[in-house]
Structures are given as C-alpha cells and as structure tokens.
N, C-alpha and C. Protein backbone atom coordinates (compact mmCIF):
# COMPACT_ATOMS: atom_id res chain seq x y z
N UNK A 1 -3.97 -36.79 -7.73
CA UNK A 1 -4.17 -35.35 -7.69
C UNK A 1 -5.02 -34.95 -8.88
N UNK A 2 -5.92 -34.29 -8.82
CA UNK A 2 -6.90 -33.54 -9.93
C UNK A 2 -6.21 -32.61 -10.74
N UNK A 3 -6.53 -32.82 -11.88
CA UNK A 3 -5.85 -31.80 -13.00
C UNK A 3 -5.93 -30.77 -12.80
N UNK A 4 -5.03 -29.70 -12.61
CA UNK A 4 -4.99 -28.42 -11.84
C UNK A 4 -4.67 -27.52 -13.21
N UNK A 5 -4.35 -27.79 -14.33
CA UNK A 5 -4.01 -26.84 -15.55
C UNK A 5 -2.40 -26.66 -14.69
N UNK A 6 -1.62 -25.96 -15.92
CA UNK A 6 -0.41 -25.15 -16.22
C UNK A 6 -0.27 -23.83 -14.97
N UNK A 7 0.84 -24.39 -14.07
CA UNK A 7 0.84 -22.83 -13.28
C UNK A 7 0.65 -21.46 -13.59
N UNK A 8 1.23 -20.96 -14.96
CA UNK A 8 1.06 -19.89 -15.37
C UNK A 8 -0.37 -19.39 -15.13
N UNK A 9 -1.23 -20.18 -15.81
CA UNK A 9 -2.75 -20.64 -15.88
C UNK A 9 -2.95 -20.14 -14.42
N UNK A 10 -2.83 -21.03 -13.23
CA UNK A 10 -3.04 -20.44 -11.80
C UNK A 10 -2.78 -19.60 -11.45
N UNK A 11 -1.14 -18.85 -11.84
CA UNK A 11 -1.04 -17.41 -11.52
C UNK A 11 -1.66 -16.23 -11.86
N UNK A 12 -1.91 -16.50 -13.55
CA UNK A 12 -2.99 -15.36 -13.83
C UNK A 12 -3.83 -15.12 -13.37
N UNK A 13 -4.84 -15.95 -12.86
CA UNK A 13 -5.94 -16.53 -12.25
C UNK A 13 -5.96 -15.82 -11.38
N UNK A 14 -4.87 -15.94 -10.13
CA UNK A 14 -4.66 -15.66 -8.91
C UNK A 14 -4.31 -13.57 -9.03
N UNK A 15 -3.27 -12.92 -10.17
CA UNK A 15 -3.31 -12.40 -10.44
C UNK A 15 -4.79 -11.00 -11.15
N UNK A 16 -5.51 -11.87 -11.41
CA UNK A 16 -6.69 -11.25 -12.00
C UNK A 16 -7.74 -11.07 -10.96
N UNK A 17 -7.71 -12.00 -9.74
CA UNK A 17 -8.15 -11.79 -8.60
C UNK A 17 -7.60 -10.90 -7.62
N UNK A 18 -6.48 -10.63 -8.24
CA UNK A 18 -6.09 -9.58 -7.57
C UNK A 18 -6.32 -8.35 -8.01
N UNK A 19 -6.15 -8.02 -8.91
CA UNK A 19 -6.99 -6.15 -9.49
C UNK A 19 -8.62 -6.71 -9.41
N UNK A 20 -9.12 -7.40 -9.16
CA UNK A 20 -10.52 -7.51 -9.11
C UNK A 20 -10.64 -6.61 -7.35
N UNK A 21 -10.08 -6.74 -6.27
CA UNK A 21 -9.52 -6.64 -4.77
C UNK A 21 -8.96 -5.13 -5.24
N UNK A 22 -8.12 -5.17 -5.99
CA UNK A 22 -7.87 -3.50 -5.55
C UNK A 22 -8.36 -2.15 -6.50
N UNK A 23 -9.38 -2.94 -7.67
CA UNK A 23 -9.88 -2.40 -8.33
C UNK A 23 -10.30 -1.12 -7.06
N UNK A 24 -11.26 -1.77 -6.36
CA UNK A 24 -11.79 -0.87 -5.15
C UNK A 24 -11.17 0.29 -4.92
N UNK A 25 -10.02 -0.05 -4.06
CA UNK A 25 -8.59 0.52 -3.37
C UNK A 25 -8.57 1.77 -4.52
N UNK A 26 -8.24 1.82 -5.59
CA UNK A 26 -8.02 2.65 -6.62
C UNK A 26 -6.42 2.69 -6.56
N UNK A 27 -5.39 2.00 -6.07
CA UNK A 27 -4.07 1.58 -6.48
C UNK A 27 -3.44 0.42 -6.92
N UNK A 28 -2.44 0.30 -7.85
CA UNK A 28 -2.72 -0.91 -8.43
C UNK A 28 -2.25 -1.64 -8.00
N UNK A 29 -2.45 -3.16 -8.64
CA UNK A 29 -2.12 -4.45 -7.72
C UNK A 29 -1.23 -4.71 -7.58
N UNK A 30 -0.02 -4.26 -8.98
CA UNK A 30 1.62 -4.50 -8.81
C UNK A 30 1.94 -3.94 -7.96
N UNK A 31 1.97 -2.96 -7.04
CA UNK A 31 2.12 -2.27 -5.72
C UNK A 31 2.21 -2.79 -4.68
N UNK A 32 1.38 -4.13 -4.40
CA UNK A 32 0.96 -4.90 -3.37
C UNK A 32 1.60 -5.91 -2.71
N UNK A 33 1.73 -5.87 -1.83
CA UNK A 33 2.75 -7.41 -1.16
C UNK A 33 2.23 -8.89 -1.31
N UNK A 34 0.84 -9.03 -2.31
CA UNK A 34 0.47 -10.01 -1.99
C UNK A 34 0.62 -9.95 -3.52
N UNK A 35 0.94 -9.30 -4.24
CA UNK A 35 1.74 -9.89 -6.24
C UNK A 35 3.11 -9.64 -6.05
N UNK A 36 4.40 -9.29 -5.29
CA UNK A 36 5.42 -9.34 -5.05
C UNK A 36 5.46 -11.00 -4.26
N UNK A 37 4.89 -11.43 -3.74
CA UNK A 37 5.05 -12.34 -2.88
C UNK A 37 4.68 -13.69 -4.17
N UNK A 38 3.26 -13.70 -4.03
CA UNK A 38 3.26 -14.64 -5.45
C UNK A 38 3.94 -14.89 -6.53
N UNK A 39 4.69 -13.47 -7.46
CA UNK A 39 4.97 -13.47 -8.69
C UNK A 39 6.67 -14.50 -8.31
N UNK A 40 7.15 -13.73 -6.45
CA UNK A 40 8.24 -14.27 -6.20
C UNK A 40 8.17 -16.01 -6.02
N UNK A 41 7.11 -16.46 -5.40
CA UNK A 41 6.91 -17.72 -4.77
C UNK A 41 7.07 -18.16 -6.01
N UNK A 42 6.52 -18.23 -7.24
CA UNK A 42 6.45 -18.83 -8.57
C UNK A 42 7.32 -19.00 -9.17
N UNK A 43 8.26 -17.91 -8.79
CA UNK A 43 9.52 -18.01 -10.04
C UNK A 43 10.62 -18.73 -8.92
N UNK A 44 10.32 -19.05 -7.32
CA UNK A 44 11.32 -19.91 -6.70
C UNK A 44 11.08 -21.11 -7.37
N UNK A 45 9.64 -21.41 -7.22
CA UNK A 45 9.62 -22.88 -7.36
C UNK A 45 9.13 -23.57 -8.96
N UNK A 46 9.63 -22.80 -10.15
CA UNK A 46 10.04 -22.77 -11.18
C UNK A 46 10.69 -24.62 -11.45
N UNK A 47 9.81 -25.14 -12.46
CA UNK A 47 11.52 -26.80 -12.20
C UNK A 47 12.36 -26.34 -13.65
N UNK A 48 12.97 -26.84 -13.22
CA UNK A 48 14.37 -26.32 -14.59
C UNK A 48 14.19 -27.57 -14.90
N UNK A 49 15.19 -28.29 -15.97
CA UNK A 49 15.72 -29.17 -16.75
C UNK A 49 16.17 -30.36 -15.96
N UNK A 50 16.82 -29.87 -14.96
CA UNK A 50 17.82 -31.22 -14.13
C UNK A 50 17.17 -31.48 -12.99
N UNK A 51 15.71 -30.85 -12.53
CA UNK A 51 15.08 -31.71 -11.77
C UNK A 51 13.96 -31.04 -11.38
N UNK A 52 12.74 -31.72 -10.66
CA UNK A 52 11.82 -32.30 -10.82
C UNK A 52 11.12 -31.86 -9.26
N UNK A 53 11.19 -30.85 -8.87
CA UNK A 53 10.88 -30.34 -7.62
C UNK A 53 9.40 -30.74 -7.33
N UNK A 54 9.07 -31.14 -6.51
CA UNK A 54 7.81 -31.79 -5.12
C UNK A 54 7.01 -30.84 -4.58
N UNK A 55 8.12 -29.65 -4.55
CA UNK A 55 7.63 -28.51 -3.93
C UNK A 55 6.97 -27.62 -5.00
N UNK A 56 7.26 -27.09 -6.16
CA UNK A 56 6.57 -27.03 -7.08
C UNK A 56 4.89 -26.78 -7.15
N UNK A 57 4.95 -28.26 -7.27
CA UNK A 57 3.75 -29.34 -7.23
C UNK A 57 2.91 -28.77 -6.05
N UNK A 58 3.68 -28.79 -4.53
CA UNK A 58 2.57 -28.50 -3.62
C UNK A 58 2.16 -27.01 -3.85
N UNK A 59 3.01 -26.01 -4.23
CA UNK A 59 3.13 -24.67 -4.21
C UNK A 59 1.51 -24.86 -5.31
N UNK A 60 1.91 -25.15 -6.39
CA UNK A 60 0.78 -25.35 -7.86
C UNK A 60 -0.83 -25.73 -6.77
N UNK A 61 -0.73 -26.77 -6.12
CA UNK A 61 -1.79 -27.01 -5.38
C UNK A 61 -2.39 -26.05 -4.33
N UNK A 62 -1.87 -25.43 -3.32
CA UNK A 62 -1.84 -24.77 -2.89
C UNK A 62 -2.40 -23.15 -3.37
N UNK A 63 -1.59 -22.87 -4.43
CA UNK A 63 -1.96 -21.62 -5.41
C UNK A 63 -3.43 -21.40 -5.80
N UNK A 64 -3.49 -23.10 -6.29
CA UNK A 64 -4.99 -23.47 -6.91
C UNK A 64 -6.41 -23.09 -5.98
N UNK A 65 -6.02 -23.75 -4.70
CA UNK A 65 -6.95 -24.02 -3.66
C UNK A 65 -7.06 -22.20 -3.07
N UNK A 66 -6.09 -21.67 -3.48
CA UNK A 66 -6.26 -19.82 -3.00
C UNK A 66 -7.25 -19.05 -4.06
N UNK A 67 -7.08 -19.75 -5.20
CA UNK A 67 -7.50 -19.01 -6.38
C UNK A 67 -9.34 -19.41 -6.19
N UNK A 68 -9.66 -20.91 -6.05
CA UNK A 68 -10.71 -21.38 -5.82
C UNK A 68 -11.17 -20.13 -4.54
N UNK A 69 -10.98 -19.78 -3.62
CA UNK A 69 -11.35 -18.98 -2.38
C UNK A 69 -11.31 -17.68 -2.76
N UNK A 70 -10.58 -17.12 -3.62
CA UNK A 70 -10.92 -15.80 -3.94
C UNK A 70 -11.92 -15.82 -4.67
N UNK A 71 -11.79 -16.76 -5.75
CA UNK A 71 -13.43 -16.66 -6.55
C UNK A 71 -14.15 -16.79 -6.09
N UNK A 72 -14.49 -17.34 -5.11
CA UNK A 72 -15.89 -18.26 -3.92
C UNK A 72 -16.25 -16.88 -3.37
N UNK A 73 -15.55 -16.06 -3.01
CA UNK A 73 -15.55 -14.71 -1.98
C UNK A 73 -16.00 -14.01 -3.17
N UNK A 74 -15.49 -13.40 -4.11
CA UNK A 74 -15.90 -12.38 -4.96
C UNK A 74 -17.57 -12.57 -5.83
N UNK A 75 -17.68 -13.98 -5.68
CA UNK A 75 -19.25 -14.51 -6.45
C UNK A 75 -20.14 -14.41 -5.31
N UNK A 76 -19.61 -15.05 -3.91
CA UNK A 76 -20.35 -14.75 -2.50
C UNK A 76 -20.84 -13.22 -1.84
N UNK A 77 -20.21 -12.24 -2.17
CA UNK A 77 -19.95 -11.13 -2.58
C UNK A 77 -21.40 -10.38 -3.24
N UNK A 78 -20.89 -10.92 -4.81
CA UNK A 78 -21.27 -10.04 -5.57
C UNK A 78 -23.03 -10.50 -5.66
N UNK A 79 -23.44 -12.14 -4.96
CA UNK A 79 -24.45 -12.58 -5.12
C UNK A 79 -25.47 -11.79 -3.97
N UNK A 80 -24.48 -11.99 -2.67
CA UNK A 80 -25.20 -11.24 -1.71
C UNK A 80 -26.30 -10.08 -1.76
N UNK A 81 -25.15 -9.23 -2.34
CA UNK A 81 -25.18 -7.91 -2.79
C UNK A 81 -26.33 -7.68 -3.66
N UNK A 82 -26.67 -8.75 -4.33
CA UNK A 82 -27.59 -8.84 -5.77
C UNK A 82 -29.22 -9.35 -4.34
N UNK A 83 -28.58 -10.19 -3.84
CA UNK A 83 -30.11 -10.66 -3.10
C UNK A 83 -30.35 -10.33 -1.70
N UNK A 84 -29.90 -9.86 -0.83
CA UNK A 84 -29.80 -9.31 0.52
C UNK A 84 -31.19 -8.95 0.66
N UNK A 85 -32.01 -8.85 1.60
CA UNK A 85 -32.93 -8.89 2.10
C UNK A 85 -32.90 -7.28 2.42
N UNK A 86 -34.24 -6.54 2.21
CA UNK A 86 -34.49 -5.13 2.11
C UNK A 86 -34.32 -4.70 3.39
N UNK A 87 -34.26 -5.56 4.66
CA UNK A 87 -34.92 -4.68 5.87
C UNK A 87 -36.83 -5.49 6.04
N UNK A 88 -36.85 -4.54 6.96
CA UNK A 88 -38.28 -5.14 7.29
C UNK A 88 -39.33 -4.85 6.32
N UNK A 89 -40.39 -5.50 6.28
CA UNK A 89 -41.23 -4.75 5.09
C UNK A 89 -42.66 -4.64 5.86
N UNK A 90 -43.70 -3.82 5.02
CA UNK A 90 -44.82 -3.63 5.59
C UNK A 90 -45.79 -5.18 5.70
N UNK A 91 -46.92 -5.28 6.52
CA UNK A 91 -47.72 -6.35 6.15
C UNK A 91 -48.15 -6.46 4.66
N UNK A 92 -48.52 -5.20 3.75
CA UNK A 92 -49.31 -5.45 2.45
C UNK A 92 -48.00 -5.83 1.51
N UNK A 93 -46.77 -5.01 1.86
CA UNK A 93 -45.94 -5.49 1.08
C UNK A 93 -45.55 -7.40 1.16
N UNK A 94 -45.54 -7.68 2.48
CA UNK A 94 -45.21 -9.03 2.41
C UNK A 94 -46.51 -10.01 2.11
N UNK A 95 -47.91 -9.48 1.82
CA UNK A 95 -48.52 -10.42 1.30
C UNK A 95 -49.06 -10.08 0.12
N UNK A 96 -47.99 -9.14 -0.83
CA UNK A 96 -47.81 -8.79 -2.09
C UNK A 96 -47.15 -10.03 -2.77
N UNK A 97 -45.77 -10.09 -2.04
CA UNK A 97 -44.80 -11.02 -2.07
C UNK A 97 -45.24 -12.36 -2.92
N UNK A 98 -46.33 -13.35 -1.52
CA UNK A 98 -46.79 -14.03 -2.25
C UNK A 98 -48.01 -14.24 -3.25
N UNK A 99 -48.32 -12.94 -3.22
CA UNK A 99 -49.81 -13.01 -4.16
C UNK A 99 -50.83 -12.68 -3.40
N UNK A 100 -50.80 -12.44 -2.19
CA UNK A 100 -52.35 -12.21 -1.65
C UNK A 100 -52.42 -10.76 -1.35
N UNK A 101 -53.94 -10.64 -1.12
CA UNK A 101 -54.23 -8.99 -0.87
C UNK A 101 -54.48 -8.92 0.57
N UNK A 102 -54.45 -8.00 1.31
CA UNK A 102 -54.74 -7.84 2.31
C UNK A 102 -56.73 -7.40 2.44
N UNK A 103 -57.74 -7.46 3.15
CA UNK A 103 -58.83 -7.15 2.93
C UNK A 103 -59.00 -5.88 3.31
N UNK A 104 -59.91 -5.24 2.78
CA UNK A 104 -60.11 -3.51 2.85
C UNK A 104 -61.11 -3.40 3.90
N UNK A 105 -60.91 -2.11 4.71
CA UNK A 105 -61.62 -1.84 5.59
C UNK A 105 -62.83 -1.10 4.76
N UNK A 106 -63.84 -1.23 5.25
CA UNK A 106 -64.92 -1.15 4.76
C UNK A 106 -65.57 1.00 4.31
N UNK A 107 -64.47 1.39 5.15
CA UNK A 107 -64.53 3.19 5.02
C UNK A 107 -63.21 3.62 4.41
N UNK A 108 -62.70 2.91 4.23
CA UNK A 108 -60.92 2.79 3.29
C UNK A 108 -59.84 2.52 4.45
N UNK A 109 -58.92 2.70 4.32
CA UNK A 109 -57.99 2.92 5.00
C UNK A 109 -57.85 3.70 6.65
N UNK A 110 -57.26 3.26 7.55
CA UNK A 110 -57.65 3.75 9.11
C UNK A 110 -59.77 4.24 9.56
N UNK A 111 -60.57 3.59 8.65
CA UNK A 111 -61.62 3.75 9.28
C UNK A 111 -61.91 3.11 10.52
N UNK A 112 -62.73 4.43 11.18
CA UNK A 112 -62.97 3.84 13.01
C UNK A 112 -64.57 3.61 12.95
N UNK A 113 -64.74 3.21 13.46
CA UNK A 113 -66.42 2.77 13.51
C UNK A 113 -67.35 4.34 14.41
C-alpha cells in the first residue's frame, strides 16, 4: 500500500474540500451531511490500544482516493474555466491567432468592383 500520511492529515484534506464546495452555497460546511458523515466515519474507525482494526486502514484508503477526486474536480474546474474556448470567432480573428493577416481588399473593406 502507498504511503497515504496520518488520517487526521486525510480528514482535513477532505474537510477543506469541503468549504471549498460550499464556499459557493454561502452555508457552512459543518451543516452538511457529508462532514457529519465523515467526521462520524473517522471517529468509528478510530484503533485504540487493544487492537489493530483492517477496517481503519480501508476507511484511510478509501478517504484518500475521495480526497484525490475532489481535488481532480476543483483543479478540472477551475482550469476549464481559465481556458474554455470563446465561442466561434471571426476569420481575421482566427488568423490573428496564429500570426497571419488576412489580405486587404484593394478599396478597403466590403469593396464591390
């Protein structure tokens, strides 16, 4: 198994991805069934002293692989957003794009012979 860090470590994680999600919303994240549910899942599978829970472990993995997907979504997101394509563009604009000019009509613009 790949070094996954300290659960706490994952919960924050998972936690901070979460007011990132309801930043939006404008209510806060402790409100939400999906940090009642986590903060609960974490403190079940807690290992104490006298043993050594499996489940834990998958929960920790599991947690990890959610946290990886919220970040993937929020960078997928925010990259989109940054590069998305304008819509259609004119001919001069798209051979602006790569550097070329379009050639001029010889009376300027819409000349008819």
């Amino acid at each position: 198994m790949a070094a996954l860090g300290s659960p706490a470590r994952t919960l924050r994680g998972l936690l901070r991805e979460l007011r990132y999600l309801d930043a939006a919303s404008g209510r806060p994240y402790r409100d939400t069934a999906a940090y009642r549910y986590l903060v609960k899942a974490f403190r079940a599978h807690r290992v104490t002293s006298e043993k050594l829970c499996r489940a834990q472990h998958e929960l920790h993995f599991q947690a990890a692989t959610y946290l990886c997907l919220l970040r993937s979504v929020r960078q997928h997101v925010a990259l989109h957003q940054e590069f998305h394509g304008k819509g259609e563009r004119s001919v001069e604009e798209s051979a602006g794009l790569v550097g070329l000019q379009l050639p001029q009509q010889p009376g300027g613009k819409g000349w008819e012979p």
